[in-house]
N, C-alpha and C. Protein backbone atom coordinates (compact mmCIF):
# COMPACT_ATOMS: atom_id res chain seq x y z
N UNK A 1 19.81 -3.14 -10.65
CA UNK A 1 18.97 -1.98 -10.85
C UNK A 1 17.76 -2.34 -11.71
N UNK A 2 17.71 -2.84 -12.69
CA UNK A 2 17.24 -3.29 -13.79
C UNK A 2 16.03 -4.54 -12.84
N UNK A 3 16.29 -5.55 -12.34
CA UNK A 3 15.42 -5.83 -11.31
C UNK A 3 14.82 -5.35 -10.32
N UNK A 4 15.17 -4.43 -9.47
CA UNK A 4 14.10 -3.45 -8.95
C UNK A 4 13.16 -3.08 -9.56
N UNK A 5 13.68 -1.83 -10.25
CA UNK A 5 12.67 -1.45 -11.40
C UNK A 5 12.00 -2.19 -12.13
N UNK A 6 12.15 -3.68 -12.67
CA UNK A 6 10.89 -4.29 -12.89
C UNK A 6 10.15 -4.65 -11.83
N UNK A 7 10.83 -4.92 -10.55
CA UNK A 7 9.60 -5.11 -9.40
C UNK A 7 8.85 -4.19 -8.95
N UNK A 8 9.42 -2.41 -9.01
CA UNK A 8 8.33 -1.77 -8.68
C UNK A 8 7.40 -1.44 -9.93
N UNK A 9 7.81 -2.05 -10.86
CA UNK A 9 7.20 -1.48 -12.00
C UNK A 9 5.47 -2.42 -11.47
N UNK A 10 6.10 -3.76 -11.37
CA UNK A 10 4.65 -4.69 -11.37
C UNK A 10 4.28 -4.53 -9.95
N UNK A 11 4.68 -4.01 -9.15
CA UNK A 11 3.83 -3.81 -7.56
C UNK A 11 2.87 -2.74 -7.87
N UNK A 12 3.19 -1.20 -8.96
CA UNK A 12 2.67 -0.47 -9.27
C UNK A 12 1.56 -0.66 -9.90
N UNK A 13 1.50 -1.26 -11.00
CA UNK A 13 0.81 -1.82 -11.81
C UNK A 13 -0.36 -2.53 -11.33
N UNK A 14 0.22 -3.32 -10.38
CA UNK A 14 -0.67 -4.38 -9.56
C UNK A 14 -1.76 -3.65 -8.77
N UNK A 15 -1.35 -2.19 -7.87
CA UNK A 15 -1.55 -1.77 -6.25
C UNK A 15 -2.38 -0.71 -7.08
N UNK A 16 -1.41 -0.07 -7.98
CA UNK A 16 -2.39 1.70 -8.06
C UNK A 16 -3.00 1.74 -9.36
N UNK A 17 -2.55 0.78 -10.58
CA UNK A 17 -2.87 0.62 -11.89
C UNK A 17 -1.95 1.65 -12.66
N UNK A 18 -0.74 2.59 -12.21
CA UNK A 18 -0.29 2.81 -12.92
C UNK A 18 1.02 2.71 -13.57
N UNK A 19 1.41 2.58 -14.45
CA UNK A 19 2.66 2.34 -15.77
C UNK A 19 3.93 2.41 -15.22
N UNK A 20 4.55 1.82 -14.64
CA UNK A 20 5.69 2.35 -14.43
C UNK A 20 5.89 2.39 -12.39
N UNK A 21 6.69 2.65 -12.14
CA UNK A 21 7.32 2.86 -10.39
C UNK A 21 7.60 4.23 -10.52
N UNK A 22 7.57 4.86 -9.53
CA UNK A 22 7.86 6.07 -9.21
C UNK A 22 9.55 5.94 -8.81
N UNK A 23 10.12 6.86 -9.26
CA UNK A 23 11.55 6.96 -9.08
C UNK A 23 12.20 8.07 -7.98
N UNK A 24 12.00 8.31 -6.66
CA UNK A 24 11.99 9.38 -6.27
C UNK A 24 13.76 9.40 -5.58
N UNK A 25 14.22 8.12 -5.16
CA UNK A 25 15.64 8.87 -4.85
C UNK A 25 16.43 9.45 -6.25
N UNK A 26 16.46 8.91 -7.16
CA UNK A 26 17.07 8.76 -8.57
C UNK A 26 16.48 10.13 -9.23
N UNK A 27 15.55 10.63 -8.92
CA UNK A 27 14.87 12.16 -9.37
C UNK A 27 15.41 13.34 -8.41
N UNK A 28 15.44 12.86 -7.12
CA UNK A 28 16.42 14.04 -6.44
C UNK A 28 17.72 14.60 -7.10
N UNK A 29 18.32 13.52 -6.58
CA UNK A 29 19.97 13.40 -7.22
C UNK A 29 20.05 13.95 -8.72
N UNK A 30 19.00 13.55 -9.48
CA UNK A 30 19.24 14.28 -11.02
C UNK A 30 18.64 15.70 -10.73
N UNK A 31 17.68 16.18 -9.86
CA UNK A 31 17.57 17.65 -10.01
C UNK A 31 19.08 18.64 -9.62
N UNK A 32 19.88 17.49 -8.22
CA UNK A 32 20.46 18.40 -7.54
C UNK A 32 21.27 18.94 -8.92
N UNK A 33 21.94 17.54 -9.72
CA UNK A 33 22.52 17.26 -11.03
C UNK A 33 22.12 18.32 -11.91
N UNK A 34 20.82 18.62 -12.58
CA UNK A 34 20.36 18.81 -13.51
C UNK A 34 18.66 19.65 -13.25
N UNK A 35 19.26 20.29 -12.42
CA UNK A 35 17.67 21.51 -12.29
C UNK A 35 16.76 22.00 -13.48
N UNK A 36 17.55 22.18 -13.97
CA UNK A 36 17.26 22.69 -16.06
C UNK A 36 15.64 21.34 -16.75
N UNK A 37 15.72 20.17 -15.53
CA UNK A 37 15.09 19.26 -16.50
C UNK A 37 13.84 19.14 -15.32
N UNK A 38 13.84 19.73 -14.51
CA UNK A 38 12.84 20.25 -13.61
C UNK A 38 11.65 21.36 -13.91
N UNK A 39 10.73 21.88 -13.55
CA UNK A 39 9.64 22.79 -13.40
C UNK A 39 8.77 22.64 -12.54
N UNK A 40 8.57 23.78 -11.30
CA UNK A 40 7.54 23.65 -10.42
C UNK A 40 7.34 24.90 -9.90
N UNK A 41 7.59 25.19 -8.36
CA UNK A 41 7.39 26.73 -7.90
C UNK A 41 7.33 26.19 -6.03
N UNK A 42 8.18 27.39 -5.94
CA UNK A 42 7.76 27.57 -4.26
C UNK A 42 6.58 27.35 -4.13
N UNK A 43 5.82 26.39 -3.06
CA UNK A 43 5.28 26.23 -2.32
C UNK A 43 5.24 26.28 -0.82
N UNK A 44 3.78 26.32 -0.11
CA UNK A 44 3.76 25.82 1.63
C UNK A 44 3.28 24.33 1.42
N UNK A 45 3.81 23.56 2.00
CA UNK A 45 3.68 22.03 2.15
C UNK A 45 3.68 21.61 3.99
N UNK A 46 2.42 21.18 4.13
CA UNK A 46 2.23 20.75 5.19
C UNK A 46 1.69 19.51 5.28
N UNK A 47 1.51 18.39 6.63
CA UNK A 47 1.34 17.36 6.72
C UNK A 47 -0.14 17.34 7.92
N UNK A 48 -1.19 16.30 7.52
CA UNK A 48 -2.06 17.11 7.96
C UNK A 48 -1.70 15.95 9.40
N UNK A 49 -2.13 16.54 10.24
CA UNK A 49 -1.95 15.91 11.76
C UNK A 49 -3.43 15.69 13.04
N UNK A 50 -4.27 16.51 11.99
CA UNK A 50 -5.15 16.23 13.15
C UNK A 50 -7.01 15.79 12.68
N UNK A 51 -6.83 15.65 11.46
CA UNK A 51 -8.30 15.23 10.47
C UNK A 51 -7.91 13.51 11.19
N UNK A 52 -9.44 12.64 11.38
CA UNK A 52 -9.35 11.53 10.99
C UNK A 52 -9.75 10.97 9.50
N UNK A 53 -9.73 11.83 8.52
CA UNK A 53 -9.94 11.25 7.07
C UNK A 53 -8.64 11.63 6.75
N UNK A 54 -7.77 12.62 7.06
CA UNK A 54 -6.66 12.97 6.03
C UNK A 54 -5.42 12.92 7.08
N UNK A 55 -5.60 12.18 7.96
CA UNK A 55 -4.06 12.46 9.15
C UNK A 55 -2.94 12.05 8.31
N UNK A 56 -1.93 12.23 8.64
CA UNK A 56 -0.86 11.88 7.49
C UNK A 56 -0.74 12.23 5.84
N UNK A 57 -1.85 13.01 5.69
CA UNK A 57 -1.50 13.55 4.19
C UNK A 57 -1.02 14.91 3.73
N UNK A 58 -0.34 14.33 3.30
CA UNK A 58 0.52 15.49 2.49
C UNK A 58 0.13 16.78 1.80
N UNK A 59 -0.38 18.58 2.46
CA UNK A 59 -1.15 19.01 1.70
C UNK A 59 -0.17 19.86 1.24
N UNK A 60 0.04 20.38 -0.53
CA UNK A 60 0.34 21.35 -0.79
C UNK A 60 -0.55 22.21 -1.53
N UNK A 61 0.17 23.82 -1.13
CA UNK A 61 -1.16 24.71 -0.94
C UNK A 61 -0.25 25.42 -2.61
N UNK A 62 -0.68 24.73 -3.21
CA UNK A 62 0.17 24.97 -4.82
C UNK A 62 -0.69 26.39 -5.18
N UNK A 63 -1.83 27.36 -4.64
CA UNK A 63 -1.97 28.58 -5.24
C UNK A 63 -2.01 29.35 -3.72
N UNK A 64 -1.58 29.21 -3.09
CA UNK A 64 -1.12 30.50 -1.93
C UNK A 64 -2.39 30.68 -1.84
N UNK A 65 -3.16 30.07 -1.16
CA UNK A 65 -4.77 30.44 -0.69
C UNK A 65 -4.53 30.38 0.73
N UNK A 66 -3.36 29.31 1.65
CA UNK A 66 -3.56 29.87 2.60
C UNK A 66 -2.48 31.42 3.12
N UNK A 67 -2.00 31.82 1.97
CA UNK A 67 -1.11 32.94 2.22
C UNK A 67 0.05 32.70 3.37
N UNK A 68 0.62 31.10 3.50
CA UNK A 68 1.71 30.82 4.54
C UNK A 68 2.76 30.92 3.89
N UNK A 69 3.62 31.14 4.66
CA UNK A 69 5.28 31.37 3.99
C UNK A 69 5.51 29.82 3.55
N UNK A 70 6.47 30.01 2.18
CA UNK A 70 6.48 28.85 1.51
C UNK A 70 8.00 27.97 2.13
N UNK A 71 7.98 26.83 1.83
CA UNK A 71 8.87 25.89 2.66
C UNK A 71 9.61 24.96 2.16
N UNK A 72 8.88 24.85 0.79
CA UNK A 72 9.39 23.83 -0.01
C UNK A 72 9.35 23.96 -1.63
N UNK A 73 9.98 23.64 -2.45
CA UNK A 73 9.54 23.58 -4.01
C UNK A 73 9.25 22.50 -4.72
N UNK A 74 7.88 22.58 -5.06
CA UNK A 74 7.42 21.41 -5.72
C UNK A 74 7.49 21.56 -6.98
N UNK A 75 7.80 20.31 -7.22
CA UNK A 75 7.91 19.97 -9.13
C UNK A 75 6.57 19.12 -9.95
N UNK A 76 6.47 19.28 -10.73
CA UNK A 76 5.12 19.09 -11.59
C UNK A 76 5.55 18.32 -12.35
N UNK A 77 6.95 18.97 -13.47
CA UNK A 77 7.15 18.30 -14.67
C UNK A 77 8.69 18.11 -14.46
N UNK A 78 9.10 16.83 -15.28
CA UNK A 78 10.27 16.61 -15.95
C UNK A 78 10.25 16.55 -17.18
N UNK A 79 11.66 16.65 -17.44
CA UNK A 79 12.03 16.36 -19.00
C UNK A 79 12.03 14.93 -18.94
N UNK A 80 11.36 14.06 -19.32
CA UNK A 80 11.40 12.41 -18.78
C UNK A 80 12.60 12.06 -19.61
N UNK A 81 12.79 11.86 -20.87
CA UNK A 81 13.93 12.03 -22.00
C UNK A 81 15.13 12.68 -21.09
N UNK A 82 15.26 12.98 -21.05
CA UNK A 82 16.42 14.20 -19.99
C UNK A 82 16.86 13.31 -19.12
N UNK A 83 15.68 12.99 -18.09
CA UNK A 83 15.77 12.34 -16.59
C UNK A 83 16.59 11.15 -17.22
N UNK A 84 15.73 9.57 -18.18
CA UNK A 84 16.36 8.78 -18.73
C UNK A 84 17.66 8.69 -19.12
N UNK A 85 17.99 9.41 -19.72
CA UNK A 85 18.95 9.93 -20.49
C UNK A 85 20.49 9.97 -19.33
N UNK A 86 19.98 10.95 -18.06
CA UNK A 86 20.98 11.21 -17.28
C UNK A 86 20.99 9.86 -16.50
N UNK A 87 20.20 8.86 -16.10
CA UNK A 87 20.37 8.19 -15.53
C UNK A 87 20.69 7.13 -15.78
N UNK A 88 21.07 6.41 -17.09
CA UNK A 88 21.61 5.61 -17.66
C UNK A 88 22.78 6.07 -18.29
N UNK A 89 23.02 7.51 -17.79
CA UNK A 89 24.80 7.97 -18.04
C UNK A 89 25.38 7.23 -17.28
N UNK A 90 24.64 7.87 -15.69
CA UNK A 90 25.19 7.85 -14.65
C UNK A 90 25.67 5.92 -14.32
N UNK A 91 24.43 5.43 -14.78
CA UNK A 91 23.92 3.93 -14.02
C UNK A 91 25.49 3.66 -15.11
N UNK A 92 25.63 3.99 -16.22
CA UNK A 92 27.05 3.34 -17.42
C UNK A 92 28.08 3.29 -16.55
N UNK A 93 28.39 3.89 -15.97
CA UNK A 93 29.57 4.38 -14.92
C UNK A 93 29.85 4.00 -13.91
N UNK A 94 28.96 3.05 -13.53
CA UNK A 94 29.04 2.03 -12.39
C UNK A 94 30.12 1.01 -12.35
């Protein structure tokens, strides 16, 4: 585990310039875990399919401007302390 995470740490670092890898299976599993260390809000989340500047991107309409029924809930913030915390419970237990 501990080697991954230093490899995405330096692919990150390298590719986008920022601090760290994104953790996204390991952030699911702790919301399903631990919702409490979450904050976001219903959203409409769509994928765009037919721009040639934006095909494949991901739009969420985070203030209901296009007034579509919402589909998904996006998160903004974690408790990062929290997240850490639970996941080096969990990773102990291995």
């Amino acid at each position: 585990m501990a080697q991954m995470l230093e490899f995405f740490e330096r692919f990150d670092i390298e590719k986008y310039g920022s601090d760290g890898g994104p953790l996204h299976d390991p952030t699911v599993i702790a919301y399903l875990l631990r919702p409490e260390l979450f904050k976001g809000r219903d959203c409409n989340v769509e994928i765009e399919t037919k721009s040639e500047l934006t095909v494949g991107m991901t739009v969420v309409d985070w203030w209901q401007v296009t007034k579509r029924t919402h589909n998904a809930k996006v998160m903004r913030e974690v408790d990062d302390q929290g997240f850490f915390d639970l996941l080096t419970e969990r990773l102990a237990r291995l």
